[in-house]
PDB file of N, CA and C in Angstrom:
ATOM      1  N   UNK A   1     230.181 215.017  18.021  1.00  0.00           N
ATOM      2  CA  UNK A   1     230.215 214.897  19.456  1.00  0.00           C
ATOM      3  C   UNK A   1     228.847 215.198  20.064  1.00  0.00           C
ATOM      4  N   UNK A   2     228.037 216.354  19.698  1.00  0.00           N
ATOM      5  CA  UNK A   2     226.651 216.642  19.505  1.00  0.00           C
ATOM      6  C   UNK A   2     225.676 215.299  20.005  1.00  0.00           C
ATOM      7  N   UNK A   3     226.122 214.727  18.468  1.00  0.00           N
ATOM      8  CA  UNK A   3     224.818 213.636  18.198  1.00  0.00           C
ATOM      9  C   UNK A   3     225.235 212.245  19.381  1.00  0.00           C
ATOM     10  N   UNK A   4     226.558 211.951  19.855  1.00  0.00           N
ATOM     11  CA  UNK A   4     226.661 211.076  20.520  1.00  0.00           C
ATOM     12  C   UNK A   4     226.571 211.273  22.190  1.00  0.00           C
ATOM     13  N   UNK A   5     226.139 212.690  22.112  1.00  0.00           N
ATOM     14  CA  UNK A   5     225.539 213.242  23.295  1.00  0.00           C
ATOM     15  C   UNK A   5     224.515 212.886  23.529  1.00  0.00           C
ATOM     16  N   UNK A   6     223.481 213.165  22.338  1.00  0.00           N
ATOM     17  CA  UNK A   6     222.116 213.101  22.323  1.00  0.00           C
ATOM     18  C   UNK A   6     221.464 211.971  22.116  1.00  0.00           C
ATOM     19  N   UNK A   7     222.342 210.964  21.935  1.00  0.00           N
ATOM     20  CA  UNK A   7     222.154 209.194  21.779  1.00  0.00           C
ATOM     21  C   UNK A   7     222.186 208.544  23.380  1.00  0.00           C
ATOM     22  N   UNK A   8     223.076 209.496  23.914  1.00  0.00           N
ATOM     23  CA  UNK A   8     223.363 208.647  25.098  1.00  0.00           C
ATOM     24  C   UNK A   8     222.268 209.514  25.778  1.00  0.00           C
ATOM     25  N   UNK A   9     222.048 210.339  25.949  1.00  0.00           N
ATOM     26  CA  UNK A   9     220.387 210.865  26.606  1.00  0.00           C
ATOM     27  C   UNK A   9     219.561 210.583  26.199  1.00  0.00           C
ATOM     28  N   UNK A  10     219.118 210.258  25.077  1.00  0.00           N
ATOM     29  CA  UNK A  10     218.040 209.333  24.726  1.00  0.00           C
ATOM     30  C   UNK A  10     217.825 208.041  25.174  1.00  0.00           C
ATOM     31  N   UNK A  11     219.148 207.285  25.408  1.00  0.00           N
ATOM     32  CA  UNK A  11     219.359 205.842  25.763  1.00  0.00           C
ATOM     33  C   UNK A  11     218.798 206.342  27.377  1.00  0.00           C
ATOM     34  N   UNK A  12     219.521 206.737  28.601  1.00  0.00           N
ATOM     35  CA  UNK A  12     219.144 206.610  29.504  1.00  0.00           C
ATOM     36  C   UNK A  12     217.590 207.416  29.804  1.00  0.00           C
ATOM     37  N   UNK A  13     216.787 207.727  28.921  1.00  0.00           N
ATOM     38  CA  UNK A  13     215.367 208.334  29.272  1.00  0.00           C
ATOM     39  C   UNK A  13     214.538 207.226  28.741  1.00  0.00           C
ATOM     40  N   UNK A  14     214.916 206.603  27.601  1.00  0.00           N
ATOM     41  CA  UNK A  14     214.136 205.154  27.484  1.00  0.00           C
ATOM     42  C   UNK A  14     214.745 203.712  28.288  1.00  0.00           C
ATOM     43  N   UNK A  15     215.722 203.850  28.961  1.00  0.00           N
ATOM     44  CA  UNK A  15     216.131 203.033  30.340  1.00  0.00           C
ATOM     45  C   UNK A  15     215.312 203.259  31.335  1.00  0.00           C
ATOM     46  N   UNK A  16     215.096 204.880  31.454  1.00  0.00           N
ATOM     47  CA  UNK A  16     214.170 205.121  33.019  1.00  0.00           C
ATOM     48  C   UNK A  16     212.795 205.172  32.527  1.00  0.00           C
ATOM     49  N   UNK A  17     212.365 205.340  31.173  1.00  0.00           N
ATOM     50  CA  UNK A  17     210.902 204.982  31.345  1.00  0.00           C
ATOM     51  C   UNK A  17     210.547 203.304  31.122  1.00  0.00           C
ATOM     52  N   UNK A  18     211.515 202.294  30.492  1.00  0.00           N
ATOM     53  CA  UNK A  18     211.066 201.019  30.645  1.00  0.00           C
ATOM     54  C   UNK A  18     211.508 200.985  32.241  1.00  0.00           C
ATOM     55  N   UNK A  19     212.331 201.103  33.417  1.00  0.00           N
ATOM     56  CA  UNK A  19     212.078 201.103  34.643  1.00  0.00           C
ATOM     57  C   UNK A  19     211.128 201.587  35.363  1.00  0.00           C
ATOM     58  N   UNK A  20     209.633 202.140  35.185  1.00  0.00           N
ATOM     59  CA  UNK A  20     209.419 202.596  35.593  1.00  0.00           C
ATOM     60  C   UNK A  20     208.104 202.196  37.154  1.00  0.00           C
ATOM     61  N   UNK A  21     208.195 200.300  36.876  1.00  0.00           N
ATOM     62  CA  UNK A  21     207.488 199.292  38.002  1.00  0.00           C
ATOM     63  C   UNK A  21     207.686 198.127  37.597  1.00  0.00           C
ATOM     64  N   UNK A  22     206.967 197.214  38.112  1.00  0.00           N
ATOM     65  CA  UNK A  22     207.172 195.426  38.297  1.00  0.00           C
ATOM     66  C   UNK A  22     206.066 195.365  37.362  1.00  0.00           C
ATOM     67  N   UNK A  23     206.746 194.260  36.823  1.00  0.00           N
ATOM     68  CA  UNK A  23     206.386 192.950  36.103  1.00  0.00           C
ATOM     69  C   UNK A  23     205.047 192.516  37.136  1.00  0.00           C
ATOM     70  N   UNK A  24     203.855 191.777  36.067  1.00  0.00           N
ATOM     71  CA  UNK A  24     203.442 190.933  36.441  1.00  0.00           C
ATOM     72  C   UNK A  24     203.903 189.696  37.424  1.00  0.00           C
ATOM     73  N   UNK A  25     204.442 189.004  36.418  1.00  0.00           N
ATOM     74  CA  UNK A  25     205.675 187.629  37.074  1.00  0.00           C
ATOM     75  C   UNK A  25     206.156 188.552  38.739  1.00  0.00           C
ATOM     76  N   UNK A  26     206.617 189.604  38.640  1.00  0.00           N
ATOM     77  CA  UNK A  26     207.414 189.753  39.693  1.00  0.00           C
ATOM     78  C   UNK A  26     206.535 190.038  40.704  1.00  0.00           C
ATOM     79  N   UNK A  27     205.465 191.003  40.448  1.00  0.00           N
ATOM     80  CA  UNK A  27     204.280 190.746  41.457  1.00  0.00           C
ATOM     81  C   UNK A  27     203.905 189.254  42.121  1.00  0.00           C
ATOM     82  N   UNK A  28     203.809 188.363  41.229  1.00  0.00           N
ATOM     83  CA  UNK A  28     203.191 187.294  41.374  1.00  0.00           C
ATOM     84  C   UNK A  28     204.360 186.536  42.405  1.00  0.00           C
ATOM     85  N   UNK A  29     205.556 186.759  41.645  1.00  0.00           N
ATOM     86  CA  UNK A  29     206.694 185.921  42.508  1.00  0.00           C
ATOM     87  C   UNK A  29     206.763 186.687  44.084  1.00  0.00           C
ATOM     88  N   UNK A  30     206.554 187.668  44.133  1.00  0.00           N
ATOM     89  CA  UNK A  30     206.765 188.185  45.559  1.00  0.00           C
ATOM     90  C   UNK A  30     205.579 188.015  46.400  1.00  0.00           C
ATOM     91  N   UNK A  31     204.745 187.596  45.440  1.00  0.00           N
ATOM     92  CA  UNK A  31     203.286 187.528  46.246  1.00  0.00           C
ATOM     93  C   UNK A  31     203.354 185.564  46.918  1.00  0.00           C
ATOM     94  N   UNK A  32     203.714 185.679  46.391  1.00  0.00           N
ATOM     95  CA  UNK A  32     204.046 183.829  46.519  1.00  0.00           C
ATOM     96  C   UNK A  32     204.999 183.374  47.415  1.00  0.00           C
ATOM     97  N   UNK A  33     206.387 184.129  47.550  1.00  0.00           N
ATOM     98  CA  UNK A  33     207.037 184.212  49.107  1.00  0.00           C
ATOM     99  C   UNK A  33     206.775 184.699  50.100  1.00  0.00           C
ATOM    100  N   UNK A  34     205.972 186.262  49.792  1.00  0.00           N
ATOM    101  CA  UNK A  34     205.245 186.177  51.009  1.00  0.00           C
ATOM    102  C   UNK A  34     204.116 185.079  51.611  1.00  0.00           C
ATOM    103  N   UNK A  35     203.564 184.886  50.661  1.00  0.00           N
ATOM    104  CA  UNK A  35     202.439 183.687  51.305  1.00  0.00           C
ATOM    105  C   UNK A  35     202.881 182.893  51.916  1.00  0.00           C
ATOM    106  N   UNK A  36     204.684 182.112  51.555  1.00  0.00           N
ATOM    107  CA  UNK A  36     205.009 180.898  51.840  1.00  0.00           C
ATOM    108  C   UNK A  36     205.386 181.241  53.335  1.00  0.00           C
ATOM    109  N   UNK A  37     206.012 182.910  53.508  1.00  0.00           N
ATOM    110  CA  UNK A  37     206.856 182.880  54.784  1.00  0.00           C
ATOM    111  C   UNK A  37     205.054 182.998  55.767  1.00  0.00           C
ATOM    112  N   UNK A  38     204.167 183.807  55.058  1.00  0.00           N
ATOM    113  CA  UNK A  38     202.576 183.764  55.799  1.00  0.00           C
ATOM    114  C   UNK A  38     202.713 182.630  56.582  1.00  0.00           C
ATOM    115  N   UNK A  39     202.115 181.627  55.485  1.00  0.00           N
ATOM    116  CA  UNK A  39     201.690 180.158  56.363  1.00  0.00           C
ATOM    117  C   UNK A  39     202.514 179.882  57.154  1.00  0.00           C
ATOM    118  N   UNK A  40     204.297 179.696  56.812  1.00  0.00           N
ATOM    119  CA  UNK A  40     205.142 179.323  57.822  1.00  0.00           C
ATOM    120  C   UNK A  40     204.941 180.093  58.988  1.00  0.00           C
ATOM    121  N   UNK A  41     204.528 181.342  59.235  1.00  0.00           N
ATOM    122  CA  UNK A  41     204.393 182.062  60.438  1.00  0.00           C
ATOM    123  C   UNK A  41     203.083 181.715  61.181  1.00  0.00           C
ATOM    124  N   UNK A  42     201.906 181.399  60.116  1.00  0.00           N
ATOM    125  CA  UNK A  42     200.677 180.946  60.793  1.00  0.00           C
ATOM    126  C   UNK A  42     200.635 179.405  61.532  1.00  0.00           C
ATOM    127  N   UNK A  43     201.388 178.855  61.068  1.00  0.00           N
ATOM    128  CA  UNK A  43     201.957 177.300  61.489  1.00  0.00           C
ATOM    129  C   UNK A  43     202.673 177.105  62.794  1.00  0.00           C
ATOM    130  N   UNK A  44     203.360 178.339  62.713  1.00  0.00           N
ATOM    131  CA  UNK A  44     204.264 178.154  63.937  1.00  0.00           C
ATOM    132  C   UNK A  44     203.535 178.799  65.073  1.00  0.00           C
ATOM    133  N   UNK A  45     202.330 179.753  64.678  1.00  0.00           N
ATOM    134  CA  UNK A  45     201.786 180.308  66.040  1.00  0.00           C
ATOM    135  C   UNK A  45     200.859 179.459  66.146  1.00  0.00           C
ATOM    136  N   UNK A  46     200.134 178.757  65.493  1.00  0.00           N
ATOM    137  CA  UNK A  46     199.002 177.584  65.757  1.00  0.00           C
ATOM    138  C   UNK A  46     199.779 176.826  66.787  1.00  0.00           C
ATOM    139  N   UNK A  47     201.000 176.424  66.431  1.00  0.00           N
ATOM    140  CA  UNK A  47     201.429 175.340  67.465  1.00  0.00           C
ATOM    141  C   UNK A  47     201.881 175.732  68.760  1.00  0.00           C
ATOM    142  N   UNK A  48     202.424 177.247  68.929  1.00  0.00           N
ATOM    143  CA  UNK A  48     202.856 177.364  70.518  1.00  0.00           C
ATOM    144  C   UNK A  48     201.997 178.135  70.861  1.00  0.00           C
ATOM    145  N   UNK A  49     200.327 177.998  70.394  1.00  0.00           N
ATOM    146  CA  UNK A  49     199.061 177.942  70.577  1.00  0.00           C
ATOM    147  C   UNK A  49     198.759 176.828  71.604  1.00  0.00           C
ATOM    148  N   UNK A  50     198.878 175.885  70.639  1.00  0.00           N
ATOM    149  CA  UNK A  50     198.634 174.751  71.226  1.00  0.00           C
ATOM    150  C   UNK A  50     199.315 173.924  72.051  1.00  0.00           C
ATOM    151  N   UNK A  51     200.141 174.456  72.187  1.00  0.00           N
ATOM    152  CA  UNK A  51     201.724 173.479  73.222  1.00  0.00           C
ATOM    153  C   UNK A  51     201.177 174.455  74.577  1.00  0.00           C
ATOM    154  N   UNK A  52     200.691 176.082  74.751  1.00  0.00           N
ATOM    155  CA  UNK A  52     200.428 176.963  75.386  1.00  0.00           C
ATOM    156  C   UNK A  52     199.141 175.816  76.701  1.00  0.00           C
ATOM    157  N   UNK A  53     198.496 176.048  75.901  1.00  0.00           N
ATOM    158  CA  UNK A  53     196.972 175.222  76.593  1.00  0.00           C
ATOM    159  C   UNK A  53     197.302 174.238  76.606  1.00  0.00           C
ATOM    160  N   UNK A  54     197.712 173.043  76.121  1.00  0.00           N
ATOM    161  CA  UNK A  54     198.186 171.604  76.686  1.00  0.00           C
ATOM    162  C   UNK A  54     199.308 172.163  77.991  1.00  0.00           C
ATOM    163  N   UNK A  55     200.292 172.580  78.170  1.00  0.00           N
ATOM    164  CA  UNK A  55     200.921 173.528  79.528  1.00  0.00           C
ATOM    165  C   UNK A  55     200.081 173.849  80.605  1.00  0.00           C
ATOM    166  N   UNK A  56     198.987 174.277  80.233  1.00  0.00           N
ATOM    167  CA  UNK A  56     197.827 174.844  80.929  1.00  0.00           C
ATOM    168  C   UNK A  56     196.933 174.024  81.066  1.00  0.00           C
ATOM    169  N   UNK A  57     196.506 173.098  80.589  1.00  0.00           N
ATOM    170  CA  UNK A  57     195.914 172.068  81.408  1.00  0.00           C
ATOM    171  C   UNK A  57     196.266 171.184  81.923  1.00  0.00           C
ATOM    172  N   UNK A  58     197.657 171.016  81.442  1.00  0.00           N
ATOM    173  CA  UNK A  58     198.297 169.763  82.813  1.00  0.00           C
ATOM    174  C   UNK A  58     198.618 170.569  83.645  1.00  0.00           C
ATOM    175  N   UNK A  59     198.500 171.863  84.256  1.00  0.00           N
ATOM    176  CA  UNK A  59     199.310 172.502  85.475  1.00  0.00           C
ATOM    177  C   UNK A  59     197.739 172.798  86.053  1.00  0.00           C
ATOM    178  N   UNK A  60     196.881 172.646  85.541  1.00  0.00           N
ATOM    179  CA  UNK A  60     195.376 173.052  86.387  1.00  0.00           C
ATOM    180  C   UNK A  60     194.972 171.518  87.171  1.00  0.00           C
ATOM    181  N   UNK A  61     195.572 170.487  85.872  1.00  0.00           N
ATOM    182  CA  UNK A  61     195.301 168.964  86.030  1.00  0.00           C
ATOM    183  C   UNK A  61     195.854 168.905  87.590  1.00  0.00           C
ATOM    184  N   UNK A  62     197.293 169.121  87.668  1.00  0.00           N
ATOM    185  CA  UNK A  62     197.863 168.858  88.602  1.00  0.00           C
ATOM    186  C   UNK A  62     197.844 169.535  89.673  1.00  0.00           C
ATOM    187  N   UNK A  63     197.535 170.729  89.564  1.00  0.00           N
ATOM    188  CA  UNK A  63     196.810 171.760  91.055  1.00  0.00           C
ATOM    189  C   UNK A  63     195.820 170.673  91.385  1.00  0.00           C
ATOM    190  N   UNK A  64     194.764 170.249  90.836  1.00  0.00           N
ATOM    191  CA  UNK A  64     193.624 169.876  91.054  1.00  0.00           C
ATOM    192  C   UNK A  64     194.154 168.342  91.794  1.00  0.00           C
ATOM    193  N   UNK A  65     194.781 167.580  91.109  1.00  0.00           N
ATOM    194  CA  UNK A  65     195.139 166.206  91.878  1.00  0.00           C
ATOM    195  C   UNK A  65     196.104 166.261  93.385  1.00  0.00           C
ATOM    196  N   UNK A  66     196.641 167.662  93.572  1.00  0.00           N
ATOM    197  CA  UNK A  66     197.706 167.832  94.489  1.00  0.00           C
ATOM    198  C   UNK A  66     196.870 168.007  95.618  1.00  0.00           C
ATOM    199  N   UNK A  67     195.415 169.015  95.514  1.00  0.00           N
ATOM    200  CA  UNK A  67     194.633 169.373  96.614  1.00  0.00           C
ATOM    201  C   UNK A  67     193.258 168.128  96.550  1.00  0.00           C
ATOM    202  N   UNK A  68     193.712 167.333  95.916  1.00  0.00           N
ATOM    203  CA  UNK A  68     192.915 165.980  96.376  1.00  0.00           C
ATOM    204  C   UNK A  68     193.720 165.318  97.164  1.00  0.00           C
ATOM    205  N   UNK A  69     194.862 164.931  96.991  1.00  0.00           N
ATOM    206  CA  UNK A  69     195.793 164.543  98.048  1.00  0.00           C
ATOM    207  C   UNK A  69     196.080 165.005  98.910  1.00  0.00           C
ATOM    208  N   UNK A  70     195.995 165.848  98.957  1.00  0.00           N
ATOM    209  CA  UNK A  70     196.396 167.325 100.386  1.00  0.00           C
ATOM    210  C   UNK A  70     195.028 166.387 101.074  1.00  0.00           C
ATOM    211  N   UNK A  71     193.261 166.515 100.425  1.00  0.00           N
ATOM    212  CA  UNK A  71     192.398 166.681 101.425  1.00  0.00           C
ATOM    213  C   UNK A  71     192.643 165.356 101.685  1.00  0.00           C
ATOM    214  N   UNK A  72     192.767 164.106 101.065  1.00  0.00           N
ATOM    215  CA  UNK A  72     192.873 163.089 101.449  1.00  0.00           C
ATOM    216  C   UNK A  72     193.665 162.437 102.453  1.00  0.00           C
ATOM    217  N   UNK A  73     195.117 163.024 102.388  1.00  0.00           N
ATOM    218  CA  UNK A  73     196.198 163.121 103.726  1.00  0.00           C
ATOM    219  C   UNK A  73     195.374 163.307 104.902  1.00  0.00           C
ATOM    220  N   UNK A  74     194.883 164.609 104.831  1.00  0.00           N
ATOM    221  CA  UNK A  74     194.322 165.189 106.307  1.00  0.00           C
ATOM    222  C   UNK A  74     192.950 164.463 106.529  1.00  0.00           C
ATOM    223  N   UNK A  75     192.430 164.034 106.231  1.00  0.00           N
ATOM    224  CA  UNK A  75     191.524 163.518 106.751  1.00  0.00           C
ATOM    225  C   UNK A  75     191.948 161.491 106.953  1.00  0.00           C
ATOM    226  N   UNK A  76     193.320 161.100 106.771  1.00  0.00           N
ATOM    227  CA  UNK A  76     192.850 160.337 106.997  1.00  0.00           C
ATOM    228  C   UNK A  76     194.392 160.383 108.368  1.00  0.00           C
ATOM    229  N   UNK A  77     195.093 161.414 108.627  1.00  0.00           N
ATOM    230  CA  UNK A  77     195.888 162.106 109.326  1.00  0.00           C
ATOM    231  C   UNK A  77     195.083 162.248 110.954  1.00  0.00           C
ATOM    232  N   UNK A  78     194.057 163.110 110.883  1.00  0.00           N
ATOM    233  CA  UNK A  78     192.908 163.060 111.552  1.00  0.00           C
ATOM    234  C   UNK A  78     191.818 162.328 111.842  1.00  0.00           C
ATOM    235  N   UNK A  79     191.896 161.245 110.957  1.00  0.00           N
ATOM    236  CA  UNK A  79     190.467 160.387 111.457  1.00  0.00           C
ATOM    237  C   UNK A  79     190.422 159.352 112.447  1.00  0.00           C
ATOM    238  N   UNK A  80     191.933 159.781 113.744  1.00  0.00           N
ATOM    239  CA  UNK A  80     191.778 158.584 114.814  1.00  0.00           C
ATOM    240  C   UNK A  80     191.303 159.530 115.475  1.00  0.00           C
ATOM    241  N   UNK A  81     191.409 160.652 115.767  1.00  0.00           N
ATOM    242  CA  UNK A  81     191.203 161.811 116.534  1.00  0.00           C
ATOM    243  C   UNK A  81     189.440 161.898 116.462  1.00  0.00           C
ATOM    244  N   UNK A  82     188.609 161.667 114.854  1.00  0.00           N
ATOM    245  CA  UNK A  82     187.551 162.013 115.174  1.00  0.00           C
ATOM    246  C   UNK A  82     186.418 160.654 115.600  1.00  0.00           C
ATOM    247  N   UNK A  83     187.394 159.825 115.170  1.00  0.00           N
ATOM    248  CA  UNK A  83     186.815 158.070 115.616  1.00  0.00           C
ATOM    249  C   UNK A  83     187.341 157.728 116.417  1.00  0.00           C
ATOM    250  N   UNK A  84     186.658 157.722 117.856  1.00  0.00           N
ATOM    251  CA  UNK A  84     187.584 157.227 119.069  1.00  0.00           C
ATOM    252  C   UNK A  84     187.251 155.341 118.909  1.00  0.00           C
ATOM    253  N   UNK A  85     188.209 155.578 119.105  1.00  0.00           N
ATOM    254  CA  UNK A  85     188.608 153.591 119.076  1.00  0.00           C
ATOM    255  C   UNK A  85     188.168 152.806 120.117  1.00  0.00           C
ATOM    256  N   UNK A  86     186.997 151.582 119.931  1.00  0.00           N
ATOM    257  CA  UNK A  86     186.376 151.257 120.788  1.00  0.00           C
ATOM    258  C   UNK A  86     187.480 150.356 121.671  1.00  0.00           C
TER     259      UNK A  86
END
């Protein structure tokens, strides 16, 4: 009873010293999903990067064309007033 004591404590101390970190391979494999979810995250902020500033220049575009029309209204709203009609 002794010796099948001392088999089974031997078994689990050479269980916990082959557990004792990762594999190459497993380094490598975890290093490789992270990269994949990386890029997928760098991909997706590049683009609502860029969807950001295309937003932002059609809303500057269109400030800018609205107060050309604004000045253009009024001056041509006003221009019997400053051209008296012969």
């Amino acid at each position: 009873m002794g010796a099948l004591i001392e088999r089974l404590r031997r078994g689990t101390v050479r269980e916990a010293a082959a557990d004792k970190g990762f594999t190459l391979i497993e380094l490598m494999v975890a290093m490789m999903i992270f990269s994949i979810f990386l890029a997928i995250m760098i991909t997706s902020i590049i683009a609502l990067t860029r969807g950001a500033s295309q937003v932002q220049v059609a809303a500057v575009s269109t400030n800018q064309e609205l107060a050309v029309f604004q000045r253009l209204d009024r001056q041509i709203r006003y221009a019997d007033g400053i051209n008296q009609q012969g």
